[in-house]
Protein backbone atom coordinates (compact mmCIF):
# COMPACT_ATOMS: atom_id res chain seq x y z
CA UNK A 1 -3.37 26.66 16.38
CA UNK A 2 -1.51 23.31 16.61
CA UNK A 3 -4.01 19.91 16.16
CA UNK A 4 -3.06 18.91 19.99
CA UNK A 5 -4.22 22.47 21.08
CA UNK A 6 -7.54 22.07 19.24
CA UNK A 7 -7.60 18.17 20.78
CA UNK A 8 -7.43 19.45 23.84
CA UNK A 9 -9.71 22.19 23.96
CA UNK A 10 -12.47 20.31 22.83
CA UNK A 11 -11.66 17.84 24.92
CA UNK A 12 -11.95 20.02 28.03
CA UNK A 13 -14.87 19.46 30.20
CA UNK A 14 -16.50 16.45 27.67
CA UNK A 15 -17.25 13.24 28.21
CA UNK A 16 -15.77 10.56 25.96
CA UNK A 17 -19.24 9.93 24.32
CA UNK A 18 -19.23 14.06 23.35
CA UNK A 19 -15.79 14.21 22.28
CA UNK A 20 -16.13 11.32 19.39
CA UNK A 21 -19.51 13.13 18.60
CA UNK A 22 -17.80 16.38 18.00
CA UNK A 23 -14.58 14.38 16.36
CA UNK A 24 -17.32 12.45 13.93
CA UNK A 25 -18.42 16.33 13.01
CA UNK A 26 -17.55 16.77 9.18
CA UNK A 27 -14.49 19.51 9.26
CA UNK A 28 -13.62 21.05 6.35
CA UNK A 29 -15.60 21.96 3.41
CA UNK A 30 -17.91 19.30 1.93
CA UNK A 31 -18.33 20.44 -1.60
CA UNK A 32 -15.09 19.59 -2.85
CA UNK A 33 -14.35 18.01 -6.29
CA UNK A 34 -12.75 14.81 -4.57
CA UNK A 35 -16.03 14.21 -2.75
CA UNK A 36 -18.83 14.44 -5.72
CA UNK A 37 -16.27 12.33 -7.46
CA UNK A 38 -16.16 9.56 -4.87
CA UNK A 39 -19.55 10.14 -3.84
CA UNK A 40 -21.19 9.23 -6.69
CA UNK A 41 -18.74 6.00 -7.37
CA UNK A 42 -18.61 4.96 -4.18
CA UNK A 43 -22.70 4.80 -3.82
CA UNK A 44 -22.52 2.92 -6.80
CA UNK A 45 -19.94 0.89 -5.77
CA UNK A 46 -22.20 -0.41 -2.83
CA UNK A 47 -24.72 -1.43 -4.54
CA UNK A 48 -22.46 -3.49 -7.02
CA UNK A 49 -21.24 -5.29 -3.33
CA UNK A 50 -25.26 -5.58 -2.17
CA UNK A 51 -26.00 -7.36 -5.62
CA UNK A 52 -22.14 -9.34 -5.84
CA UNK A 53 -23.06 -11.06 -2.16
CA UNK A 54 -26.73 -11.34 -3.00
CA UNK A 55 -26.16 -13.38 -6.62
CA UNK A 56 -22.69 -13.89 -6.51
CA UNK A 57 -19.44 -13.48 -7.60
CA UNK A 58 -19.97 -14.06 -11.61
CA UNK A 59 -23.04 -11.57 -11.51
CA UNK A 60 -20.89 -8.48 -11.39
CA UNK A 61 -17.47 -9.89 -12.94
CA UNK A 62 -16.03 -11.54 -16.03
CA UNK A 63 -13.98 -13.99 -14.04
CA UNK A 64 -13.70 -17.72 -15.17
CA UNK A 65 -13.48 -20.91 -13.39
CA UNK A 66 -9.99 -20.86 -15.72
CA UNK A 67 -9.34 -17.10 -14.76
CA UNK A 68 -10.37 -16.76 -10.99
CA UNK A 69 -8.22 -13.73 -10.56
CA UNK A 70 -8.42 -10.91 -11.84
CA UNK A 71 -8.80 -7.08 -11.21
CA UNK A 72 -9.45 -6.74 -7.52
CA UNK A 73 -6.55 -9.54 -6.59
CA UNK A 74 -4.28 -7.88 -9.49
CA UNK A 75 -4.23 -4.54 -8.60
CA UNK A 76 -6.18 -4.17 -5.39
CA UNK A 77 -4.48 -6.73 -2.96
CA UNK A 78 -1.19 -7.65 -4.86
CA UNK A 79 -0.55 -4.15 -6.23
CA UNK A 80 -2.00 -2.69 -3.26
CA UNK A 81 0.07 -4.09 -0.69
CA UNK A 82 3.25 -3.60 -2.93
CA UNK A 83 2.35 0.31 -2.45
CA UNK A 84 2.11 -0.63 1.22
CA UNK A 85 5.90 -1.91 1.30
CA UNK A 86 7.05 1.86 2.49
CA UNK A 87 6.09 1.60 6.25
CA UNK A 88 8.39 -1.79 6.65
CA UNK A 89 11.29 0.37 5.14
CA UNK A 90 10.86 3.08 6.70
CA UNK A 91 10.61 1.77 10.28
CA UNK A 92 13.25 -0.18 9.55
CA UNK A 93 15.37 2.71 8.45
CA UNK A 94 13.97 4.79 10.99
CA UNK A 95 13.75 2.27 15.05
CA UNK A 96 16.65 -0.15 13.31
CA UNK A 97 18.97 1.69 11.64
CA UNK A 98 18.11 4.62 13.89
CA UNK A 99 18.14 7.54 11.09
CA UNK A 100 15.92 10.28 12.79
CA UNK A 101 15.62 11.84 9.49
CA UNK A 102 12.74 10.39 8.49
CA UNK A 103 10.52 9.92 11.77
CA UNK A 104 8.42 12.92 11.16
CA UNK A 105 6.89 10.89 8.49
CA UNK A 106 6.78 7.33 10.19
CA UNK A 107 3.22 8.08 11.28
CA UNK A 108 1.76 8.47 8.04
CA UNK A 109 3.41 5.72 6.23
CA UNK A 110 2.86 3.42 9.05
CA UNK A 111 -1.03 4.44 8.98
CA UNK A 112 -0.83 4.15 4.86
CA UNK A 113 0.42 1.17 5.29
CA UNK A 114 -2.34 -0.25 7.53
CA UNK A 115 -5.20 1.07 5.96
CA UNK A 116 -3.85 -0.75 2.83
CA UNK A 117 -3.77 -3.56 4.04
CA UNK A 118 -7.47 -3.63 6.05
CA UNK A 119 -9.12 -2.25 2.66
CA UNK A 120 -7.44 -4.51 0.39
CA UNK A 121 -8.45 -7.70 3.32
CA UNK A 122 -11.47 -6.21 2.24
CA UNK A 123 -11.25 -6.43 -1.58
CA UNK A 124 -10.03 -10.00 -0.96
CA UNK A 125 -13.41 -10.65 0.49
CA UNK A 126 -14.91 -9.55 -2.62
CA UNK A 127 -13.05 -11.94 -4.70
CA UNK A 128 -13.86 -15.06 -3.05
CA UNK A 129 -17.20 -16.82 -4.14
CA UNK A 130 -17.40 -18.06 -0.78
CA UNK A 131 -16.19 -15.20 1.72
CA UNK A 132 -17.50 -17.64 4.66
CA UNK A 133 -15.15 -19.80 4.13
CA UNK A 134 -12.06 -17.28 4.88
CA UNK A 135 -10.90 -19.23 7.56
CA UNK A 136 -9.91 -21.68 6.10
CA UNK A 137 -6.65 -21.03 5.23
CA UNK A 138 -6.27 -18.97 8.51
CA UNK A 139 -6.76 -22.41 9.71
CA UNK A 140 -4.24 -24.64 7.32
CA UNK A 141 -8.55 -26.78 6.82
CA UNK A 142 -8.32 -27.56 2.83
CA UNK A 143 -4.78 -26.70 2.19
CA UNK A 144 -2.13 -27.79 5.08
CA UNK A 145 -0.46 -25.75 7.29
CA UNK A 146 2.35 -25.69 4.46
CA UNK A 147 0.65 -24.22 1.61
CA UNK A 148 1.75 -20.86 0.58
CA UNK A 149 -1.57 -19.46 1.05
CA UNK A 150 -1.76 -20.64 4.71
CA UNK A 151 1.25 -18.19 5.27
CA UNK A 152 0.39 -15.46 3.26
CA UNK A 153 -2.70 -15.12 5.34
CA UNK A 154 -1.43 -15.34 9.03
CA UNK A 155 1.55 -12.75 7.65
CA UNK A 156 -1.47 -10.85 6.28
CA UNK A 157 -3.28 -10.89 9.66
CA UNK A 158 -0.01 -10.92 12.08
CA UNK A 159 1.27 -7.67 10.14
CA UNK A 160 -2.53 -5.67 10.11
CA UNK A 161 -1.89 -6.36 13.95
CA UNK A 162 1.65 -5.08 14.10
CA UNK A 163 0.92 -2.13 12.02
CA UNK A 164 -2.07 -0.93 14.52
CA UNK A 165 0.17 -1.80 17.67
CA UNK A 166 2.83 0.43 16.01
CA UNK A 167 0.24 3.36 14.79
CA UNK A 168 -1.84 3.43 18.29
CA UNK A 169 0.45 5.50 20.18
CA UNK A 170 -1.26 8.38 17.87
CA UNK A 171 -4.82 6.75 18.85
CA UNK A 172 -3.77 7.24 22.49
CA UNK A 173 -2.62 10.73 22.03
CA UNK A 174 -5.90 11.45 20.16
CA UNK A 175 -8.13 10.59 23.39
CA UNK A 176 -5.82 11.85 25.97
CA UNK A 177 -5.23 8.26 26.96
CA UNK A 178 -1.41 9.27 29.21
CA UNK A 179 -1.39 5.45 30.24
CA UNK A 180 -1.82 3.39 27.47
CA UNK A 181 -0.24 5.58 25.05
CA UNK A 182 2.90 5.08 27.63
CA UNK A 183 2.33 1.33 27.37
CA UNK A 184 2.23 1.24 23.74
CA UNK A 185 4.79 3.29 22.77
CA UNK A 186 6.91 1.04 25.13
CA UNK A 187 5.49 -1.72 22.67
CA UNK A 188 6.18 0.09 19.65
CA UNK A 189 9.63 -1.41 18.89
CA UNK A 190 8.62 -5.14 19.77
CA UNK A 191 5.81 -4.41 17.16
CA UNK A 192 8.35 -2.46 14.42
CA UNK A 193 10.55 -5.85 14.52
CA UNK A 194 8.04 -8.92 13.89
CA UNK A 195 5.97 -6.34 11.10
CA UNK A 196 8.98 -5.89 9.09
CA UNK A 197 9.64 -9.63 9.31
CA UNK A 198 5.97 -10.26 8.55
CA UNK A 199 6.07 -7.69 5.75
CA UNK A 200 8.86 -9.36 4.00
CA UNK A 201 7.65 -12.70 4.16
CA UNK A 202 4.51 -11.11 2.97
CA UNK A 203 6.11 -9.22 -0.09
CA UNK A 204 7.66 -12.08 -1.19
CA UNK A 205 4.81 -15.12 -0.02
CA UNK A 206 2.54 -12.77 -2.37
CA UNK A 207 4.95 -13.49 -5.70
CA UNK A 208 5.57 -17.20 -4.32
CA UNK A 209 1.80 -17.63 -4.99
CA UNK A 210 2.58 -17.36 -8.44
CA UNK A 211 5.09 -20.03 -8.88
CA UNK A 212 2.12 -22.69 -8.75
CA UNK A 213 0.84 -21.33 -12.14
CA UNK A 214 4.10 -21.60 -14.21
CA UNK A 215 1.91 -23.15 -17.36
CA UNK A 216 -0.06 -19.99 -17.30
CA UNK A 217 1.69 -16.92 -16.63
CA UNK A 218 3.91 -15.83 -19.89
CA UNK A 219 7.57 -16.92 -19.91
CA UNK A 220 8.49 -13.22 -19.67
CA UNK A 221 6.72 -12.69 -16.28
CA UNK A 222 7.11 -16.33 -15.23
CA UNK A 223 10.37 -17.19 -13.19
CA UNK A 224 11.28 -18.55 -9.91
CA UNK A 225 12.64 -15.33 -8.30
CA UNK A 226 8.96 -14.17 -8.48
CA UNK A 227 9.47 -13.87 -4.60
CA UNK A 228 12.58 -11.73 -4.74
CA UNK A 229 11.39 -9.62 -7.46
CA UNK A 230 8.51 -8.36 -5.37
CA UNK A 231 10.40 -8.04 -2.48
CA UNK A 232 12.94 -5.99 -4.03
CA UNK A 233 9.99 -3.75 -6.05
CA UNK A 234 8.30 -3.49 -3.00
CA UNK A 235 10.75 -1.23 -1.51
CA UNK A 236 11.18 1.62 -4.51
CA UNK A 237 7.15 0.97 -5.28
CA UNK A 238 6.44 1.70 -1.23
CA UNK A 239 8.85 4.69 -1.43
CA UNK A 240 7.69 5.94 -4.51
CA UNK A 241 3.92 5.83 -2.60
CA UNK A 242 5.74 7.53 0.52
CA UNK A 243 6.93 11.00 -1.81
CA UNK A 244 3.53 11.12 -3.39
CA UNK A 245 1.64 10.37 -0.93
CA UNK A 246 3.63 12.45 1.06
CA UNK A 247 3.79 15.80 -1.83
CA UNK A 248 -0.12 15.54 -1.72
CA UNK A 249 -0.30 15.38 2.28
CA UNK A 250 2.04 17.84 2.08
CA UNK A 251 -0.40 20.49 -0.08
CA UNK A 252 -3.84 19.27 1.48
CA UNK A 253 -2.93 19.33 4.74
CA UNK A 254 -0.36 22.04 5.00
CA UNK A 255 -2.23 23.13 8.40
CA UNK A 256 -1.60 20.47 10.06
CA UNK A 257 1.52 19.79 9.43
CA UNK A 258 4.00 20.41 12.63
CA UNK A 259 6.97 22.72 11.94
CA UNK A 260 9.70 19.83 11.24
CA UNK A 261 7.33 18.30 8.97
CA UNK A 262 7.39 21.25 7.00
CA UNK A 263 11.00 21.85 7.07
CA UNK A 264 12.37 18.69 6.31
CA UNK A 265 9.88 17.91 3.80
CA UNK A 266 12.17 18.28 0.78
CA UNK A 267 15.45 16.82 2.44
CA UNK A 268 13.29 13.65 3.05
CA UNK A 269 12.18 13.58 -0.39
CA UNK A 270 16.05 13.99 -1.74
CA UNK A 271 16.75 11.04 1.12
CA UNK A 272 14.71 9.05 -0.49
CA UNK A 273 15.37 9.52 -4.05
CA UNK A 274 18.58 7.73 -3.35
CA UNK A 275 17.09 4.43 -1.98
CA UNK A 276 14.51 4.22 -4.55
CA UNK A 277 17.50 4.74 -7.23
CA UNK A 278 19.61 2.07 -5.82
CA UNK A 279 16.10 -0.71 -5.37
CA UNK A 280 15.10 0.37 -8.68
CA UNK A 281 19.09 -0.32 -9.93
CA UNK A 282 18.74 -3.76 -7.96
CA UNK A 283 15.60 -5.27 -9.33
CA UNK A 284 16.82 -4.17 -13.11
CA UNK A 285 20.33 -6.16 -12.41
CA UNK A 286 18.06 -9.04 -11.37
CA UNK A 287 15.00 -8.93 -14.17
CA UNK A 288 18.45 -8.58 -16.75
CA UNK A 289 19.84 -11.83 -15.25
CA UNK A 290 16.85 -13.61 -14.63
CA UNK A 291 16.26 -12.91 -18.67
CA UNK A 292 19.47 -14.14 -20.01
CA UNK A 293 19.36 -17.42 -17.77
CA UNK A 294 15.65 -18.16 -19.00
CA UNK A 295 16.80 -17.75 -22.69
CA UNK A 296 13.78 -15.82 -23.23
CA UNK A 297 14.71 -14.06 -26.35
CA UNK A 298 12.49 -15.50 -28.84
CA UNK A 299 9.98 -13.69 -27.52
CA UNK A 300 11.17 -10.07 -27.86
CA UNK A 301 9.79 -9.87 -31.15
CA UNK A 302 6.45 -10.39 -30.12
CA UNK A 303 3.60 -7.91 -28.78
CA UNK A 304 4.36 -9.23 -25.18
CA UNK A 305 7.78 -8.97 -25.79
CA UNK A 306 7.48 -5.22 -26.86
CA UNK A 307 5.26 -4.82 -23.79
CA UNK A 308 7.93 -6.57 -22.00
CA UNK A 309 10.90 -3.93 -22.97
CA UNK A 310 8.39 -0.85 -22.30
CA UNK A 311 7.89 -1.60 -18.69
CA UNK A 312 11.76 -2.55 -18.24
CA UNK A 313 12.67 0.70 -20.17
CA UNK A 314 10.04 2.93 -19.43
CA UNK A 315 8.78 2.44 -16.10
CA UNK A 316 11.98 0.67 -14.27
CA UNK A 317 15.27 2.27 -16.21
CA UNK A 318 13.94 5.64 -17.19
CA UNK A 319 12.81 6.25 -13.07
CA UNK A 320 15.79 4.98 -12.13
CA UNK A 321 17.76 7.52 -14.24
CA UNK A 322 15.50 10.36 -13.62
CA UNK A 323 15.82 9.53 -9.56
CA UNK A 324 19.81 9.24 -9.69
CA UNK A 325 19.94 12.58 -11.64
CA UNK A 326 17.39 14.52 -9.71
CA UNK A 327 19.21 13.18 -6.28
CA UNK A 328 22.80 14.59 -7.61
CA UNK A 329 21.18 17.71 -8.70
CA UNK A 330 18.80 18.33 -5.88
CA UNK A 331 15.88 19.08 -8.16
CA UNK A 332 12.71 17.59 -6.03
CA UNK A 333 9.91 18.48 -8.26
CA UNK A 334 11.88 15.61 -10.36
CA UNK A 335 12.25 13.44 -7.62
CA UNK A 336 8.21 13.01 -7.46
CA UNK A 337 7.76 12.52 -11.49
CA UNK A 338 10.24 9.67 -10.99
CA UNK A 339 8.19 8.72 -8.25
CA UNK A 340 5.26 8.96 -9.84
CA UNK A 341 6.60 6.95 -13.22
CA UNK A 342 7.75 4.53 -11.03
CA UNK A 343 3.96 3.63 -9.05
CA UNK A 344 2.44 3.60 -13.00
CA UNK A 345 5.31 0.83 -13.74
CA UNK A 346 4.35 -1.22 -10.50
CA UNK A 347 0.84 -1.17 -11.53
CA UNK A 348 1.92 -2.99 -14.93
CA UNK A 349 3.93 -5.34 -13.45
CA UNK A 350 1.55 -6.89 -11.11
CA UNK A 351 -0.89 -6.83 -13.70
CA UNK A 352 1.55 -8.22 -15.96
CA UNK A 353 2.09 -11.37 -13.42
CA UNK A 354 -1.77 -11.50 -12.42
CA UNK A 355 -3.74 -10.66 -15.38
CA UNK A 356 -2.03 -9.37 -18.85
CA UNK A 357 0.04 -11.93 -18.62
CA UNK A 358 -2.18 -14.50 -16.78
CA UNK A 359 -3.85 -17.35 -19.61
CA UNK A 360 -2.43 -14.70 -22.21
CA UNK A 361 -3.29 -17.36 -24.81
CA UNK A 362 -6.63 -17.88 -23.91
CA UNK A 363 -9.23 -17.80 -26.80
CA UNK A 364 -11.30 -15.59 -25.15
CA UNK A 365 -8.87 -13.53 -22.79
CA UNK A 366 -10.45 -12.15 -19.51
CA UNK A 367 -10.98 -8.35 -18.84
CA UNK A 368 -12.58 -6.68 -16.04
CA UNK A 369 -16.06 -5.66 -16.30
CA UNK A 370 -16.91 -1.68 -15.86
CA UNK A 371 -18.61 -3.49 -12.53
CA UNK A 372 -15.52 -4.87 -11.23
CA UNK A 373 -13.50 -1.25 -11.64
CA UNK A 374 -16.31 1.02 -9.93
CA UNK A 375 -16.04 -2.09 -6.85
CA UNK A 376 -12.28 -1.15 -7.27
CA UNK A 377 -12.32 2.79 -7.25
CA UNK A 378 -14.96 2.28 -4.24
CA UNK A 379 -12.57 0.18 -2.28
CA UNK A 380 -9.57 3.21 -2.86
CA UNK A 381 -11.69 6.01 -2.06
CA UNK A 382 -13.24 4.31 0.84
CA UNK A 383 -9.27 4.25 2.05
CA UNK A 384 -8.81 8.11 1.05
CA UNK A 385 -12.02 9.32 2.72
CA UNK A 386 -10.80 7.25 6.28
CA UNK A 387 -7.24 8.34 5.97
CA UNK A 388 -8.49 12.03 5.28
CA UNK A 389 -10.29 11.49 8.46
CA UNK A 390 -7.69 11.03 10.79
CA UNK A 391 -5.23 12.80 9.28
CA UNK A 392 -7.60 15.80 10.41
CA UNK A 393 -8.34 14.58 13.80
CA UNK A 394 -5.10 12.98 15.33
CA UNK A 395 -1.63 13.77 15.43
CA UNK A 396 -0.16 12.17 12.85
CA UNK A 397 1.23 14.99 10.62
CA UNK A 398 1.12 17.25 13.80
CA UNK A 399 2.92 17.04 16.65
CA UNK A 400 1.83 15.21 19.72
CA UNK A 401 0.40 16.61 22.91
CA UNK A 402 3.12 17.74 25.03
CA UNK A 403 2.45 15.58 28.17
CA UNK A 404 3.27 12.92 25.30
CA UNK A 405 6.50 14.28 24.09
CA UNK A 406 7.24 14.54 28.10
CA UNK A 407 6.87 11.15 28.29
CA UNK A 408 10.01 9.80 26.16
């Protein structure tokens, strides 16, 4: 039985009040090793926030008044939304470009992409000692309406927006709303536009951050195409998420997937492949030149210039290789170990820029407390254990009610 069956016989003869009772309903089985995994950690990991908001910021991390970022901006917001670059590409590919290829998996990406971005808000609530004052830069109060943090926020808050304009079609389809899912998938192209504009400017307003600290971040990380680089990474890294994301979705929640889903699962993932190769191809022409014109070979010999050659080797040329080869030869299973290498490398890099690399001389370098990675693992299953929710409960993976598909 298709998911918009099952919506619709249990929404037969409820009220709306009975229907999200029976949709809150656990479905599935309970005891599963995911959930006394992230159980456990994620209990934990509330009471770490209870005591963090209670005594503050320094009771629960190791960060500095000389390193105030670390772990939960490194890899939780800056990594985080990197991983969230897929649903600007593929939207753009998909209402732009108009390549109808990949639409049975715009739903997904595009709700990926959002629930990134609302947990990782999230994490940046944890990092500030004085989440109150969030507004602030909302606001341009304390910095100016041209600070690069002023922008990064409204793009932040603009694109969450965009992303659930573009996503609620699926709400509507979920409640049996016929008139505003109508409306809103008539606003679904409006919204596809300004979020990948927003997304873009985000990508790259994220690395522009970093160009304030240039007497802190190594020379090898350090340059002023920061904001290109992570534009450019943020396509193959949000990619890369899409075909894992995607293999696992694809396993899990094989009954729910709708027939083309299922079908055109491995074409998508060869599709793919070849964009990834060709970003991944990009950003290593530009990290090459960006090296040579900063004269940066002194520091090859050093430990953070052996560091620096493993993630350009290992986790940018070797997934490019293994991407180009596995798209000539059609080999998929290949296709997701490059994408897999590939999310490992992104994870270095922004913690190359935002914490390896960050004060790297520092006497007493910083490194994140066992409290501040339980706070992290809490904030990503928190994400799995909401997307796992509606992946079971609205057509996302399914196909849509058929007095919805009547409506186009």
């Amino acid at each position: 039985m298709s998911n918009s069956k099952d919506i619709a016989q249990v929404r037969e003869g409820m009220s709306v009040r009975k229907f999200l009772a029976a949709e809150f309903r656990p479905k599935g089985s309970i005891f599963t090793w995911f959930n006394m995994i992230s159980v456990p950690v994620m209990t934990l990991g509330v009471v770490l926030i209870v005591i963090r908001f209670a005594k503050g910021i320094g009771s629960i991390t190791n960060l500095t008044q000389e390193v105030p970022w670390g772990l939960w901006i490194g890899f939780d917001v800056v990594t985080g939304v990197a991983f969230a670059g897929g649903a600007y590409v593929l939207t753009f590919i998909v209402y732009i470009l108009n390549v109808k290829k990949y639409k049975p998996i715009v739903r997904v990406t595009v709700l990926n992409g959002f629930l990134a971005y609302v947990f990782y808000a999230g994490a940046l609530l944890l990092d500030l000692g004085k989440p109150w004052n969030v507004i602030n830069p909302i606001i341009g109060n304390s910095f100016g309406v041209s600070s690069v943090l002023f922008l990064v926020a409204w793009h932040f808050l603009l694109y969450m927006i965009a992303q659930l304009i573009e996503f609620s079609p699926a709400i509507a389809e979920w409640i049996g709303a016929r008139r505003a899912r109508k409306i809103l998938s008539g606003m679904t192209l409006a919204a596809v536009i300004f979020g990948i504009t927003l997304s873009m400017l985000h990508q790259s307003g994220l690395g522009a951050l970093f160009l304030m600290a240039k007497e802190k971040i190594h020379p090898l990380w350090y340059n002023e195409f920061i904001p290109l680089l992570f534009l450019v990474s943020s396509v193959f890294a949000g990619l890369s998420m899409v075909i894992f994301e995607g293999s696992i979705s694809h396993r899990v929640f094989h009954n729910k997937l709708s027939k083309e889903n299922r079908e055109s699962h491995d074409s998508i993932v060869h599709g793919l492949s070849k964009i990834c190769a060709f970003a991944l191809f990009i950003y290593l022409f530009l990290q090459v030149i960006v090296f040579v014109h900063g004269k940066n070979w002194e520091y090859i010999g050093t430990r953070m210039g052996l560091w620096y050659l493993t993630e350009m080797l290992v986790f940018v040329t070797f997934p490019m290789v293994l991407y180009f080869i596995s798209y000539r030869r059609y080999q998929v299973t290949l296709i997701k170990v490059a994408a897999l290498i590939t999310m490992i490398g992104i994870i270095i890099n922004r913690l190359n820029v935002t914490v390896i690399g960050y004060r790297w001389d520092a006497a007493v370098p910083y490194v994140p407390s066992w409290m501040e990675i339980v706070v992290t693992l809490t904030v990503l299953f928190a994400e799995i254990w909401i997307f796992r929710w509606v992946i079971r409960r609205m057509p996302v993976l399914s196909d849509s009610p058929d007095w919805a598909r009547e409506q186009k």
